[in-house]
N, C-alpha and C. Protein backbone atom coordinates (compact mmCIF):
# COMPACT_ATOMS: atom_id res chain seq x y z
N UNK A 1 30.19 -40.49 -76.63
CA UNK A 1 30.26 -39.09 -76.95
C UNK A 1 31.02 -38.40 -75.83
N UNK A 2 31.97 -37.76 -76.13
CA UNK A 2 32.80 -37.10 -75.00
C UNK A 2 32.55 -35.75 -74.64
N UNK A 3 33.08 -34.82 -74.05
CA UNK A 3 33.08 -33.87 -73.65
C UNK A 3 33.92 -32.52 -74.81
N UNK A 4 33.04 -31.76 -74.68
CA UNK A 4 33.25 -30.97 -75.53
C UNK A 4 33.59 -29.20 -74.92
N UNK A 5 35.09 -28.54 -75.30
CA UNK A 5 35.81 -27.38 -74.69
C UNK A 5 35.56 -26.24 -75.16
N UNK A 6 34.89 -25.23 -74.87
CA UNK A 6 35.31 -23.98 -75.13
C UNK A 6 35.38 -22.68 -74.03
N UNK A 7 36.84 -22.17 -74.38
CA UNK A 7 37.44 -21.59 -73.79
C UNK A 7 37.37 -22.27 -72.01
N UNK A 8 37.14 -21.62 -70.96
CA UNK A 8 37.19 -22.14 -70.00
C UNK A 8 36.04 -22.81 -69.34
N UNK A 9 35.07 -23.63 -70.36
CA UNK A 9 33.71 -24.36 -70.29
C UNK A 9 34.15 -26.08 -70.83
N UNK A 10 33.58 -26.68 -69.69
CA UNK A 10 33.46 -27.91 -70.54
C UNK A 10 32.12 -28.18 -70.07
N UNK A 11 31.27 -29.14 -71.62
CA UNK A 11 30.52 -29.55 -71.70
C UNK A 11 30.38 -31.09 -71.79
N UNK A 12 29.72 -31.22 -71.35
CA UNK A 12 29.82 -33.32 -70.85
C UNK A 12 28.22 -33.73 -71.40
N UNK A 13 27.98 -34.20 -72.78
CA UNK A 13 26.49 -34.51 -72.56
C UNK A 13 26.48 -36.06 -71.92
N UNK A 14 25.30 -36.52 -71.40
CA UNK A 14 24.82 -37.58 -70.99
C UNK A 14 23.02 -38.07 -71.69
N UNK A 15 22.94 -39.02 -71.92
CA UNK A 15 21.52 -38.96 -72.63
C UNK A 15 20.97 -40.48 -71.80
N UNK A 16 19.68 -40.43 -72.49
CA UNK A 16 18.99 -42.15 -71.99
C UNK A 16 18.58 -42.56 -73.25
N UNK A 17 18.76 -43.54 -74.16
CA UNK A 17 17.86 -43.72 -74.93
C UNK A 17 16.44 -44.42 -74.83
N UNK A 18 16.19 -45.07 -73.81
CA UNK A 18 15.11 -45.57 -73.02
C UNK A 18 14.26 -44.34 -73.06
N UNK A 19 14.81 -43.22 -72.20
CA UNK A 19 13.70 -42.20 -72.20
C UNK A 19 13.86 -41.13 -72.95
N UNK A 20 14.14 -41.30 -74.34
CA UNK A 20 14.97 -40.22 -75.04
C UNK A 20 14.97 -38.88 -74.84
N UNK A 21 15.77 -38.49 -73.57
CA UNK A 21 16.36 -37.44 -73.24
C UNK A 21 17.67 -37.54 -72.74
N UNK A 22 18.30 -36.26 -72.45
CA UNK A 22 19.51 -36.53 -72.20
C UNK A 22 19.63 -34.87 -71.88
N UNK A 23 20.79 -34.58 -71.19
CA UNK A 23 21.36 -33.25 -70.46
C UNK A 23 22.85 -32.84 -70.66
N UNK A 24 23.22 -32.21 -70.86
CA UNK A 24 24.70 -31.34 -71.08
C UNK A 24 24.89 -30.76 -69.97
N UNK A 25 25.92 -31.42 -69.08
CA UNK A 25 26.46 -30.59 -68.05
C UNK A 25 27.82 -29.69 -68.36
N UNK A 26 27.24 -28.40 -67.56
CA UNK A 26 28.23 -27.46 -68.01
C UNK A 26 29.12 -27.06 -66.80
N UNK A 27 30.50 -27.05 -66.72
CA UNK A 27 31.33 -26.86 -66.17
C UNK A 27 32.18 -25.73 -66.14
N UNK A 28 32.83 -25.00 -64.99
CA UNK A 28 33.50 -24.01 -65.68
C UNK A 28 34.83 -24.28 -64.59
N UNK A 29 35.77 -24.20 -65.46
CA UNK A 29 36.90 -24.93 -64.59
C UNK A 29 36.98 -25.52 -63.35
N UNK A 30 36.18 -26.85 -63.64
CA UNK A 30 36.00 -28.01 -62.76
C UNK A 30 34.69 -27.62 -62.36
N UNK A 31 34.17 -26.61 -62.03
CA UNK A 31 33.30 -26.34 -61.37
C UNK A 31 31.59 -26.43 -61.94
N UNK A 32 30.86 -27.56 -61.18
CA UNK A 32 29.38 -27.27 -62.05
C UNK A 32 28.58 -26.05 -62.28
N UNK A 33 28.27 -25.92 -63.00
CA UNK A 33 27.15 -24.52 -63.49
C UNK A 33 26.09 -24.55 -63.55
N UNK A 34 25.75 -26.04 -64.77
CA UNK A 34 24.46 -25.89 -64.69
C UNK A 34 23.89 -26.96 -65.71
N UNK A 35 22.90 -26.95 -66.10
CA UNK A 35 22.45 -28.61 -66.72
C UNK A 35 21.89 -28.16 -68.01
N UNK A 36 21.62 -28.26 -69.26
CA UNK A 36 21.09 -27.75 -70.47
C UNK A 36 20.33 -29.07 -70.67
N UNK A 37 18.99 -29.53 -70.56
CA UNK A 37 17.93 -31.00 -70.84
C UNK A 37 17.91 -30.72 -72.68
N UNK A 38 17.33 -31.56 -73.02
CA UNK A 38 17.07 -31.77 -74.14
C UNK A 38 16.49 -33.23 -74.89
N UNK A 39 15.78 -33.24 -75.97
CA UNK A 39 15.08 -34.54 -76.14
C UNK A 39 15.50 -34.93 -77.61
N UNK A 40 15.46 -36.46 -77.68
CA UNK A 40 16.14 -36.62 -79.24
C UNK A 40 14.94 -37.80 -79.46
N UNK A 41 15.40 -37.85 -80.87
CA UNK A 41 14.65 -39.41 -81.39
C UNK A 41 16.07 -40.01 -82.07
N UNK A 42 15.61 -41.51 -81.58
CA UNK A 42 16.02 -42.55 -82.85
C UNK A 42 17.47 -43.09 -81.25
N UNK A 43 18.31 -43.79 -81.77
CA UNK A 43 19.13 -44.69 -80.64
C UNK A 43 20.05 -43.23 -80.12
N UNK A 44 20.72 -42.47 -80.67
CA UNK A 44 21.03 -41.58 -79.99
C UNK A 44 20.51 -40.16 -80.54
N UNK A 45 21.65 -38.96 -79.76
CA UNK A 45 21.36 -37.73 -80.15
C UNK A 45 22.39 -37.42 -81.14
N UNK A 46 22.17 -36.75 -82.38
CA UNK A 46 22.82 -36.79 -83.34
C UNK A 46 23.91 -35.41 -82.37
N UNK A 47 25.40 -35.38 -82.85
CA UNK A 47 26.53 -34.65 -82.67
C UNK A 47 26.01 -33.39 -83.11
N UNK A 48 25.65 -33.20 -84.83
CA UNK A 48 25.28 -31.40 -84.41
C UNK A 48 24.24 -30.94 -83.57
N UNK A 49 23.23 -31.41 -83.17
CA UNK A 49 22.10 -31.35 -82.51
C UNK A 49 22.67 -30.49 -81.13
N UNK A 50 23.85 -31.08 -80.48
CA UNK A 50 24.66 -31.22 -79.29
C UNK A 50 25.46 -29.61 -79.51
N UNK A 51 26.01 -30.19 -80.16
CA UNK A 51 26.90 -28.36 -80.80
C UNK A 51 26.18 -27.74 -80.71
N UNK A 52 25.03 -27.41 -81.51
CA UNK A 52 23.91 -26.19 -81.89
C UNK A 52 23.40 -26.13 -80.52
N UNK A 53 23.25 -26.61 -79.83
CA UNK A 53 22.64 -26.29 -77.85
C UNK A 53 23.77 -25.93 -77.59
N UNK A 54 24.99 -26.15 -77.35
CA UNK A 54 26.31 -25.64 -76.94
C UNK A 54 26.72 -24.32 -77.62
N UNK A 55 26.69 -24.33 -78.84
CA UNK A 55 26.44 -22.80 -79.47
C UNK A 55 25.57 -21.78 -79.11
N UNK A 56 24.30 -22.31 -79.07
CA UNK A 56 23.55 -21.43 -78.62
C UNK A 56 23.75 -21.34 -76.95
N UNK A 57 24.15 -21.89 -76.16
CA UNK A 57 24.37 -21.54 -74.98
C UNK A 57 25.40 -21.08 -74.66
N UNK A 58 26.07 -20.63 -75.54
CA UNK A 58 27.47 -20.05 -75.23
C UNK A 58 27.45 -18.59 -76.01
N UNK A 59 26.59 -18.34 -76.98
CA UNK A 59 25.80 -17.33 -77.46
C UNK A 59 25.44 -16.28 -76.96
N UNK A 60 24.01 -16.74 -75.86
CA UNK A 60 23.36 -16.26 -74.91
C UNK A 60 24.05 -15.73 -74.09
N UNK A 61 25.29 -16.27 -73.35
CA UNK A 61 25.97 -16.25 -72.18
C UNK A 61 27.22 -15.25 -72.08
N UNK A 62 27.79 -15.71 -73.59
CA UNK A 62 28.56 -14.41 -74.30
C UNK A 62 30.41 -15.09 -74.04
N UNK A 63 29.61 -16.07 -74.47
CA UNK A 63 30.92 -17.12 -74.18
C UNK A 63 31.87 -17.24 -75.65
């Protein structure tokens, strides 16, 4: 799963399936911001699951 752009944000998720969680690091041109956690079931985290936290955090933020 790669990294995902909007406007001058990139988002990078990383997950475990061992401990099914995983975190979205958020970047803002190059620069870290900040970490969004989150928990899934099953071998990974499904893609809209990922968007809809990225939406909504870009929502909030007014991104």
């Amino acid at each position: 799963m790669g990294a995902i752009e909007r406007k001058s944000f990139r988002f990078v998720p990383e997950y475990s399936v061992i401990s099914q969680n995983g975190a979205i690091h958020v970047y803002k041109k190059g620069d870290f911001v900040e970490e969004i956690k989150f928990s899934f079931h099953g071998k990974f985290p499904e893609l809209d699951q990922i968007e809809d936290l990225i939406d909504e955090y870009c929502e909030q933020k007014g991104i």
